[in-house]
Protein backbone atom coordinates (compact mmCIF):
# COMPACT_ATOMS: atom_id res chain seq x y z
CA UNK A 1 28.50 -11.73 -0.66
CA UNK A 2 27.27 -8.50 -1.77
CA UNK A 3 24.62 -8.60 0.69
CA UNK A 4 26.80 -8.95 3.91
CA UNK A 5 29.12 -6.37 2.46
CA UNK A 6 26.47 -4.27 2.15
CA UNK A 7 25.37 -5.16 5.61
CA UNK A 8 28.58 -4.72 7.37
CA UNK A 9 28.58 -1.15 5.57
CA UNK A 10 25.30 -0.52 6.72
CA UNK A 11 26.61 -1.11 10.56
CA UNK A 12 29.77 0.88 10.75
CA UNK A 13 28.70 3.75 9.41
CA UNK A 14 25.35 3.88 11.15
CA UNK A 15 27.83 3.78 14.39
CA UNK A 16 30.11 6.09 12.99
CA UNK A 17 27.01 7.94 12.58
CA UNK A 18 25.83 7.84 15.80
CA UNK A 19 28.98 9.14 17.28
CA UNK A 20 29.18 12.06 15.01
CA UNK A 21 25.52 13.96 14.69
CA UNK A 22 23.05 14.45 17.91
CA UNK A 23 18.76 13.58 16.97
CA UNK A 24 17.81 16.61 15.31
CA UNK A 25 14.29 17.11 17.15
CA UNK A 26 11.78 17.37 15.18
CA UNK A 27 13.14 15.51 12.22
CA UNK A 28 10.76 13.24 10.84
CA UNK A 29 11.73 10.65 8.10
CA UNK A 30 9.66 8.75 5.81
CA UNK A 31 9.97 5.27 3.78
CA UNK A 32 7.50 3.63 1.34
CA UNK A 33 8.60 -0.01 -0.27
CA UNK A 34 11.94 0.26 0.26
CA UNK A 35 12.29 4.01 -1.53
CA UNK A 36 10.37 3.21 -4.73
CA UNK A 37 7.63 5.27 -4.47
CA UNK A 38 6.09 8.45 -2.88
CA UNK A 39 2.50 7.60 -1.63
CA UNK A 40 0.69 5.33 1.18
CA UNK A 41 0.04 6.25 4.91
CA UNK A 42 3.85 7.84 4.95
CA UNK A 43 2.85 10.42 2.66
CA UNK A 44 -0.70 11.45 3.96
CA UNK A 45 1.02 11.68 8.40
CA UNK A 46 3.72 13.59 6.25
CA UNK A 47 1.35 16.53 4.24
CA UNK A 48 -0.98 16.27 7.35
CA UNK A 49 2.56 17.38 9.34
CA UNK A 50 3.53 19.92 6.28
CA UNK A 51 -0.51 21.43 6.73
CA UNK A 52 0.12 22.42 10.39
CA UNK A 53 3.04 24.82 9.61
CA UNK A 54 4.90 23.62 12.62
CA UNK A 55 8.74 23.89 12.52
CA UNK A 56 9.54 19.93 11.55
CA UNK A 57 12.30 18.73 8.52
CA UNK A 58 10.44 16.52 6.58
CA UNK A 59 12.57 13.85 5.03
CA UNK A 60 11.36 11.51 2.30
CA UNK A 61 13.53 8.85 1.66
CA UNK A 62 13.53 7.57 -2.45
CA UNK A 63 15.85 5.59 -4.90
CA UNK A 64 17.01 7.59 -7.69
CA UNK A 65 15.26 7.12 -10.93
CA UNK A 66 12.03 7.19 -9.60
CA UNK A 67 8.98 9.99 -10.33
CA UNK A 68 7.68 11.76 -7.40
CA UNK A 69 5.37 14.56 -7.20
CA UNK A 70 6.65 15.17 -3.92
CA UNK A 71 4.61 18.36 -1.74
CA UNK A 72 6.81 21.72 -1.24
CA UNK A 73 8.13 21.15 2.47
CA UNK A 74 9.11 17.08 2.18
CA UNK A 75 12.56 17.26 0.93
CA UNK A 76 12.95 14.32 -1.27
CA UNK A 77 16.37 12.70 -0.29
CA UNK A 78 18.53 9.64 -1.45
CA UNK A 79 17.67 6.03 -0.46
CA UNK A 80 21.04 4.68 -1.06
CA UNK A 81 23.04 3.57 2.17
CA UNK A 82 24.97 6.45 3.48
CA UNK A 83 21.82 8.96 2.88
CA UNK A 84 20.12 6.23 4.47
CA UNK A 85 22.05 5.64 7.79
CA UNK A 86 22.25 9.43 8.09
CA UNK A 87 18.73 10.53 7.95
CA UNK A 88 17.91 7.55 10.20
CA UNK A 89 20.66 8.35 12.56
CA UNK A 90 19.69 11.45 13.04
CA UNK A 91 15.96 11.42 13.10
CA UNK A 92 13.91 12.15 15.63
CA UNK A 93 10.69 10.11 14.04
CA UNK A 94 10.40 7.24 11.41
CA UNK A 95 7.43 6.27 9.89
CA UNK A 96 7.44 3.46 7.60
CA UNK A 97 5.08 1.32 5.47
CA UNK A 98 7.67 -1.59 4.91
CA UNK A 99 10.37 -3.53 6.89
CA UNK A 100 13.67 -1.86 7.61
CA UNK A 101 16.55 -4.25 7.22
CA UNK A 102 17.56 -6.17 9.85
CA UNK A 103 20.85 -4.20 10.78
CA UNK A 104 19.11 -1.24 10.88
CA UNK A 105 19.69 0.67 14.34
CA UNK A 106 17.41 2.71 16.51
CA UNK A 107 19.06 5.22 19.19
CA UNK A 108 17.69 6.02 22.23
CA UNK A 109 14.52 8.18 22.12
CA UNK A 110 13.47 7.70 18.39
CA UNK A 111 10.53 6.54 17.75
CA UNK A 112 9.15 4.58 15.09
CA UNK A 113 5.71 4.47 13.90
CA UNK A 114 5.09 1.65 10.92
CA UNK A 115 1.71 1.35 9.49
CA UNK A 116 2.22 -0.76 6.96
CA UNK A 117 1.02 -0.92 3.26
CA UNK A 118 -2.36 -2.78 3.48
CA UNK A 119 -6.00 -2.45 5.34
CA UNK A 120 -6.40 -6.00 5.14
CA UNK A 121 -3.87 -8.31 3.61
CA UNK A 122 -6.26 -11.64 1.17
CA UNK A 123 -2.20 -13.48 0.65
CA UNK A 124 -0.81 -14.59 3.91
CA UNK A 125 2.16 -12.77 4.49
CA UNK A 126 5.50 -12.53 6.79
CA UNK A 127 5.43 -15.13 9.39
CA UNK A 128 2.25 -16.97 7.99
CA UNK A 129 3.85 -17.17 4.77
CA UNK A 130 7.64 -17.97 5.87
CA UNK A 131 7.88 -21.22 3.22
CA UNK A 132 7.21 -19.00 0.76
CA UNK A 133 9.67 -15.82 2.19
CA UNK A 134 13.69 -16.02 2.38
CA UNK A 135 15.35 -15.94 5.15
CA UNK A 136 16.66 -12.34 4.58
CA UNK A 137 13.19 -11.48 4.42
CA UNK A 138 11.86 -13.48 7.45
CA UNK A 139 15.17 -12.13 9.35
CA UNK A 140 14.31 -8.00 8.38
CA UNK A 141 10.50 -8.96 9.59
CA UNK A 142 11.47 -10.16 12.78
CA UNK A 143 14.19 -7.35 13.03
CA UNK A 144 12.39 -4.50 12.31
CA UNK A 145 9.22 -5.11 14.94
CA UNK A 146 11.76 -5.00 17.55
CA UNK A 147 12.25 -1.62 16.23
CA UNK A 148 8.80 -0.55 16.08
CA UNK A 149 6.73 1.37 18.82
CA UNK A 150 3.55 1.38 17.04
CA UNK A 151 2.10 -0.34 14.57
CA UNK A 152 -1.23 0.83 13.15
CA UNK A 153 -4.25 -1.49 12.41
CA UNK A 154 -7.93 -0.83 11.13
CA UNK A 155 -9.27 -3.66 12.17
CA UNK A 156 -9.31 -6.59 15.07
CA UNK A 157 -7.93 -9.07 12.03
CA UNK A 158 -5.00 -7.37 11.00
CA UNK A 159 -4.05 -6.66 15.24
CA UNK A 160 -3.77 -10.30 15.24
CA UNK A 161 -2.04 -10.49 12.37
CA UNK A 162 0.62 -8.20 14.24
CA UNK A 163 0.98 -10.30 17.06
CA UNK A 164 1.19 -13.57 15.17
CA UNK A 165 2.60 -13.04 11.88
CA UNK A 166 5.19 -9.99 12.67
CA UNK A 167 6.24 -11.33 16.26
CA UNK A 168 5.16 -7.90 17.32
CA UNK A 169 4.90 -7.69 20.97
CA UNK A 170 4.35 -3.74 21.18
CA UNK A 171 2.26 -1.14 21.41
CA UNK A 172 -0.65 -1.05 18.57
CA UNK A 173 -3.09 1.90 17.65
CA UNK A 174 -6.37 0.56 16.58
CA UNK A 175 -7.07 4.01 14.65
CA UNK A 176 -7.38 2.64 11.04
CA UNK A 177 -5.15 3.40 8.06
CA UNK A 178 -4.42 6.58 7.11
CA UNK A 179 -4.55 5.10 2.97
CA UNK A 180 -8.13 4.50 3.49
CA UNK A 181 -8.95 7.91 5.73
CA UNK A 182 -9.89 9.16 1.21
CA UNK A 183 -12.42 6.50 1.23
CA UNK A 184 -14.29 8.53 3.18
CA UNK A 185 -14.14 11.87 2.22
CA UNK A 186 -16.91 12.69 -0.06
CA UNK A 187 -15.72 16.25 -0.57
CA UNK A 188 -12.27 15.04 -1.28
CA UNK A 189 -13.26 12.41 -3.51
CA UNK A 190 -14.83 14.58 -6.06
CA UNK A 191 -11.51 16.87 -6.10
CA UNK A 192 -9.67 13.61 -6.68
CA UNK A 193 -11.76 12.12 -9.07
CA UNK A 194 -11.41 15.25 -11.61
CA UNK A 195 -7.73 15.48 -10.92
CA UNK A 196 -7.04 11.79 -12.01
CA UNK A 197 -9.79 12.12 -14.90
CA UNK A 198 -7.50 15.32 -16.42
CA UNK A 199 -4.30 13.61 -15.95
CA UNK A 200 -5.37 10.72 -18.52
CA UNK A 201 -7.76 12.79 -20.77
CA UNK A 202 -10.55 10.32 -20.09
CA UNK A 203 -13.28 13.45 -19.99
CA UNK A 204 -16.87 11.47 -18.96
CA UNK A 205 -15.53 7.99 -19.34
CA UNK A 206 -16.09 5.41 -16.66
CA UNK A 207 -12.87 4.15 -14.92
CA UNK A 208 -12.42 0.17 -14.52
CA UNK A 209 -8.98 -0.02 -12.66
CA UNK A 210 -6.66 -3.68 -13.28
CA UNK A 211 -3.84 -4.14 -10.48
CA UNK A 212 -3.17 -7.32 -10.24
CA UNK A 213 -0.47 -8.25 -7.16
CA UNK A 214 2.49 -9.65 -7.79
CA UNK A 215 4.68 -13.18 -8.49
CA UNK A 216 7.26 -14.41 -6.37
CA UNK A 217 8.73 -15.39 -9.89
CA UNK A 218 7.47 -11.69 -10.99
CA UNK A 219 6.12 -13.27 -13.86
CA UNK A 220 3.36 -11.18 -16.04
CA UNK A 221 2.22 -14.40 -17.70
CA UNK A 222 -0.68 -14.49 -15.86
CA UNK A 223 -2.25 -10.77 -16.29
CA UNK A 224 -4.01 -12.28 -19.57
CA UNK A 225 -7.25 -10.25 -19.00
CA UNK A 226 -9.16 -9.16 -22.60
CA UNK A 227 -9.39 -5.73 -21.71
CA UNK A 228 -11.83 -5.24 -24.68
CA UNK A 229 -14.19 -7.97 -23.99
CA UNK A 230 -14.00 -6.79 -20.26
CA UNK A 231 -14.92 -3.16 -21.80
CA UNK A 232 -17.88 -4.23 -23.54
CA UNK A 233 -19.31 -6.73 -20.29
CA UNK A 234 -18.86 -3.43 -18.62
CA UNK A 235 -20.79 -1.48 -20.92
CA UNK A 236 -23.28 -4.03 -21.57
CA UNK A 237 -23.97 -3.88 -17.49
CA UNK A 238 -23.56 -0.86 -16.47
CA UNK A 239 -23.96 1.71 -19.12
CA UNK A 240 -21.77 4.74 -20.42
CA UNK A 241 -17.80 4.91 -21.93
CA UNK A 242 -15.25 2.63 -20.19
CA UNK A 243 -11.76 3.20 -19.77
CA UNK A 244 -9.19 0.67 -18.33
CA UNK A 245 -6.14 1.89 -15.99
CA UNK A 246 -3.61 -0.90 -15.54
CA UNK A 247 -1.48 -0.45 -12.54
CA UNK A 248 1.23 -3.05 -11.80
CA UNK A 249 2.64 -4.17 -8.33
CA UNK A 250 5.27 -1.49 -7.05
CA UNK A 251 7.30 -4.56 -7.36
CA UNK A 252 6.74 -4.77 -11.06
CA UNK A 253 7.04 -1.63 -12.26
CA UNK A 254 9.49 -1.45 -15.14
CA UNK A 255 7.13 -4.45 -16.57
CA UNK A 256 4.21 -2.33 -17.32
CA UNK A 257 5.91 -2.30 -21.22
CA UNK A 258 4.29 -5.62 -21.81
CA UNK A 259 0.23 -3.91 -22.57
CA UNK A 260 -0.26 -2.35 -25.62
CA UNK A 261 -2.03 1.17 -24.77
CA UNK A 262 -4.19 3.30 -26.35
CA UNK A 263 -7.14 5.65 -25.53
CA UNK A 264 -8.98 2.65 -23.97
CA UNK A 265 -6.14 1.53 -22.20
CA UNK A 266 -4.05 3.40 -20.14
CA UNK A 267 -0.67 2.88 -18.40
CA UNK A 268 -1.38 4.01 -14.31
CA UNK A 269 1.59 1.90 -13.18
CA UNK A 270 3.70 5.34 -12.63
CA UNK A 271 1.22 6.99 -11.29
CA UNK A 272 2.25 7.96 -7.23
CA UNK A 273 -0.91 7.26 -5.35
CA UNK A 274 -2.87 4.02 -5.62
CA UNK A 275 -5.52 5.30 -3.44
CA UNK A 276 -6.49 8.07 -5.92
CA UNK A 277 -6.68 5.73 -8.29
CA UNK A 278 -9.16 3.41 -6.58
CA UNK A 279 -11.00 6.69 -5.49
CA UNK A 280 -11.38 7.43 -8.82
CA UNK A 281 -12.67 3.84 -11.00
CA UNK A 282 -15.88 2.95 -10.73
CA UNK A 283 -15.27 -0.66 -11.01
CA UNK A 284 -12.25 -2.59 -9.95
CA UNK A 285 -10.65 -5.54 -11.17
CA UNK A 286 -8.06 -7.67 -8.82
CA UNK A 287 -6.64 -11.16 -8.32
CA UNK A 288 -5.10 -11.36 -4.45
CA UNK A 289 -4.29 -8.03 -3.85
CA UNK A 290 -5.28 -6.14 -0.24
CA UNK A 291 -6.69 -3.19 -2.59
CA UNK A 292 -10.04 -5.41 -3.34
CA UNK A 293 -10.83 -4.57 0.36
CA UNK A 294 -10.34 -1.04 0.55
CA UNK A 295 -12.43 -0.35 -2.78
CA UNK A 296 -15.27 -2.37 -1.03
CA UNK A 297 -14.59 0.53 1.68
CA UNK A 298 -16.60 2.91 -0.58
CA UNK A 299 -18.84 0.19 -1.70
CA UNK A 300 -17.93 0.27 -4.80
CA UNK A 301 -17.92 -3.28 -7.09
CA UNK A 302 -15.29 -5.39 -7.40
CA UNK A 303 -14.09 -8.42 -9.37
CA UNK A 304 -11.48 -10.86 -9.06
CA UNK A 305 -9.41 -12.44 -11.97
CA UNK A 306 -7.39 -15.53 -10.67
CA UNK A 307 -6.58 -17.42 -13.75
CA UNK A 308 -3.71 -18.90 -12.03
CA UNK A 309 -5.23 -19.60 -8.68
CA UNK A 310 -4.27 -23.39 -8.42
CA UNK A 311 -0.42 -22.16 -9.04
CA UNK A 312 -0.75 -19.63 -7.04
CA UNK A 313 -2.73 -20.83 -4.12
CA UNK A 314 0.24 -23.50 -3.50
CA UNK A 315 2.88 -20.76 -3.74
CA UNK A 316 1.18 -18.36 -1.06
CA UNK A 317 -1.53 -19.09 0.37
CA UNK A 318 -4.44 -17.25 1.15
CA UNK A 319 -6.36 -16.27 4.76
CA UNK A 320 -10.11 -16.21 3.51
CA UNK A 321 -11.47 -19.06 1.25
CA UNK A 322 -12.93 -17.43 -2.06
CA UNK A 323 -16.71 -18.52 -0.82
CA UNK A 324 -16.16 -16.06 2.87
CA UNK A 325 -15.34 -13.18 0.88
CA UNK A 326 -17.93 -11.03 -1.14
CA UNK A 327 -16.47 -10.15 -4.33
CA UNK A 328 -17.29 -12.45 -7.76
CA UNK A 329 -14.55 -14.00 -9.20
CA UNK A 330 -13.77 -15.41 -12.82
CA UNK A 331 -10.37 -17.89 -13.87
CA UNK A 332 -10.81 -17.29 -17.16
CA UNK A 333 -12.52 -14.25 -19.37
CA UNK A 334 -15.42 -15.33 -20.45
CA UNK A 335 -16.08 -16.46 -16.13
CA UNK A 336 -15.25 -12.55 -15.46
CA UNK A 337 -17.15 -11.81 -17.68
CA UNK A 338 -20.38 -13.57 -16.72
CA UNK A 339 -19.75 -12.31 -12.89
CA UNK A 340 -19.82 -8.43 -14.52
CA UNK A 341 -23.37 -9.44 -15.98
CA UNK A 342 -24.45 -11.35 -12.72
CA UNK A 343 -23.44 -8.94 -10.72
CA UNK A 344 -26.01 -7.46 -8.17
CA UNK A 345 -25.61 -4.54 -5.81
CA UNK A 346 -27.67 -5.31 -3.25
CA UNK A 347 -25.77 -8.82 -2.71
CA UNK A 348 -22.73 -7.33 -2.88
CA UNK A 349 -23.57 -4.81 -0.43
CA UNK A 350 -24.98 -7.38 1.81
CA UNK A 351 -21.80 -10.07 1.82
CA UNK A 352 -19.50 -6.30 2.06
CA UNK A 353 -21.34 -5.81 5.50
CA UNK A 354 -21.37 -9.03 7.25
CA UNK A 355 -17.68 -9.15 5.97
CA UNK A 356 -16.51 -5.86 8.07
CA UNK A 357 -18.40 -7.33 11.32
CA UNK A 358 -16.60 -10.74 10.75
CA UNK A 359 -13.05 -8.59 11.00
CA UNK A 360 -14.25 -6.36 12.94
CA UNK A 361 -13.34 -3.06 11.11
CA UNK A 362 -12.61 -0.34 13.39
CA UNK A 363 -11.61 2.12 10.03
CA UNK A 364 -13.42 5.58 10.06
CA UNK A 365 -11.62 8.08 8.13
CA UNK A 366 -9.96 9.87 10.99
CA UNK A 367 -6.89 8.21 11.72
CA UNK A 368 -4.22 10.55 9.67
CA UNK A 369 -5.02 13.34 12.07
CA UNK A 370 -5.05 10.29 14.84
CA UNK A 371 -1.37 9.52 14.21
CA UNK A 372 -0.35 12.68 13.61
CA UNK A 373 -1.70 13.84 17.14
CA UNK A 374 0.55 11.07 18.38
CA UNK A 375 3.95 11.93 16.63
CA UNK A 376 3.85 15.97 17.53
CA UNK A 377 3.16 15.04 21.13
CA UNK A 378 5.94 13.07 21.13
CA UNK A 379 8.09 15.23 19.74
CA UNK A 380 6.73 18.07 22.29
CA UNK A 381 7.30 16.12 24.63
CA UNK A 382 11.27 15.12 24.25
């Protein structure tokens, strides 16, 4: 009930709306999982727009009650329904990392560029994964790539995926992902690195990142890793201080209470950017989360914990069998822990290899400026 009310809200006064205020050109708005969180491709097309000191409004788009270090120049503005249907009324660009709800309505000479939040999804998702998805859900998907002009992909997989999974039938820019563009920046990398190492105090310690995905029953039960056993496998193979970061799901953020922290382990679940955080750990720990792949990116090692994979597997499914990928994996500690000790860089580097060619990864670091290029000659040209 709520839901439709909220829907036939959402409607009128995006029409009322439209009637009352023109596009403002050059408006460009930005969304990131449904307002609850500043970060992901939106953010980097939105400080590469704020570096060219052209004349644009820069909207960002959050629910209240969430931190942002927002940049100077993106005016942070309300995610609740009439901000909403306003800014999107009157917009002359979206860019999104999500799925707009379904009564969402595009005017005449918007455009909408959606690049959504993954390089390469491991879980099946959207129309692959419809048994496990609502209807609501299945009904926004399906809604908002009629919406869409562009989606962005980084590799031949994932332009498939479009087609298939998010009954796309548009236009789609193989540039890569503006998330991964970091990966690739040496220069940058070091700057980020130090910047991530002062916010937590860590000084010379070695960063081992946790984020886990999440639940459709957003149960924690299953993130039963033994951070200090994993500390001392690390240690034991690798050399130097170890530090954990443990960054929940954006979906699961007000459950990061249930660690107990301390100088070894740190809270990152509030932290804005995920892709400074895998820039910054030196080993990574995941379970079916896209973020394994784009710490391979840097070549980098990389673990998976699926203690609950036989649950799991028959609530979502997954697109690569365990054996095709190249990252170890462990159900239980002491199996994580034995793939730490095992673990062999030259293999690893080998199976990350033959794994881009099999997707055919088209990512190169470039495709911020890529997009960008695209929305300001758009804009010049309306």
């Amino acid at each position: 009930m709520i839901t439709k009310l909220k829907e036939m809200t959402g409607k009128l006064v995006s029409k009322v709306f439209t009637l009352m205020f023109p596009i403002k050109k050059g408006k460009i708005v930005f969304t990131n999982f449904s307002g609850k969180r500043y970060g992901d491709s939106a953010a980097l097309i939105a400080e590469e727009l704020l570096s060219r000191k052209a004349n644009y409004e820069l909207v960002w788009l959050m629910l209240p009650g969430y931190k942002a270090d927002i940049p100077k120049g993106i005016k942070r503005c309300s995610f609740s329904l009439l901000s909403r249907c306003y800014h999107l009324v009157t917009a002359h660009v979206w860019v999104d990392t999500h799925t707009k709800v379904h009564w969402t309505q595009k005017r005449d000479k918007q455009f909408y560029i959606n690049t959504w939040h993954a390089f390469l999804p491991l879980k099946k998702v959207e129309g692959d994964a419809q048994e496990s998805l609502s209807l609501l859900y299945m009904k926004n998907v399906k809604s908002n790539s009629k919406l869409v002009d562009i989606y962005v992909s980084g590799n031949k997989f994932v332009t498939d995926l479009y087609r298939r999974a998010f009954f796309y039938t548009g236009k789609i820019l193989e540039v890569g992902v503006p998330r991964t563009d970091v990966l690739y920046d040496e220069e940058k990398k070091i700057e980020i690195k130090n910047k991530v190492k002062k916010f937590y105090n860590i000084a010379d310690k070695k960063i081992v990142l946790y984020a886990p995905t999440f639940r459709a029953d957003t149960t924690t039960d299953c993130y039963d890793l033994d951070f200090y056993i994993v500390l001392k496998a690390l240690q034991a193979k690798f050399g130097g201080d170890w530090v954990f970061l443990i960054r929940l799901h954006p979906l699961l953020i007000k459950k990061a209470n249930k660690f107990t922290y301390d100088d070894n382990i740190k809270n990152a679940t509030d932290y804005d950017n995920m892709q400074e955080l895998l820039v910054s750990a030196d080993v990574l720990i995941t379970d079916y989360s896209s973020s394994s792949f784009e710490f391979a990116l840097q070549n980098k090692p990389c673990f998976l914990y699926i203690s609950d994979y036989e649950k799991y597997k028959n609530d979502r499914n997954l697109y690569f069998k365990f054996e095709e990928l190249p990252f170890d994996t462990g159900k239980n500690n002491a199996e994580i822990c034995e793939a730490i000790e095992n673990y062999s860089a030259d293999k690893y580097l080998s199976k990350v290899n033959d794994f881009w060619k099999n997707i055919g990864c088209i990512d190169d670091g470039n495709s911020t400026k890529k997009i960008t290029d695209i929305i300001e000659e758009y804009i010049a040209a309306e």
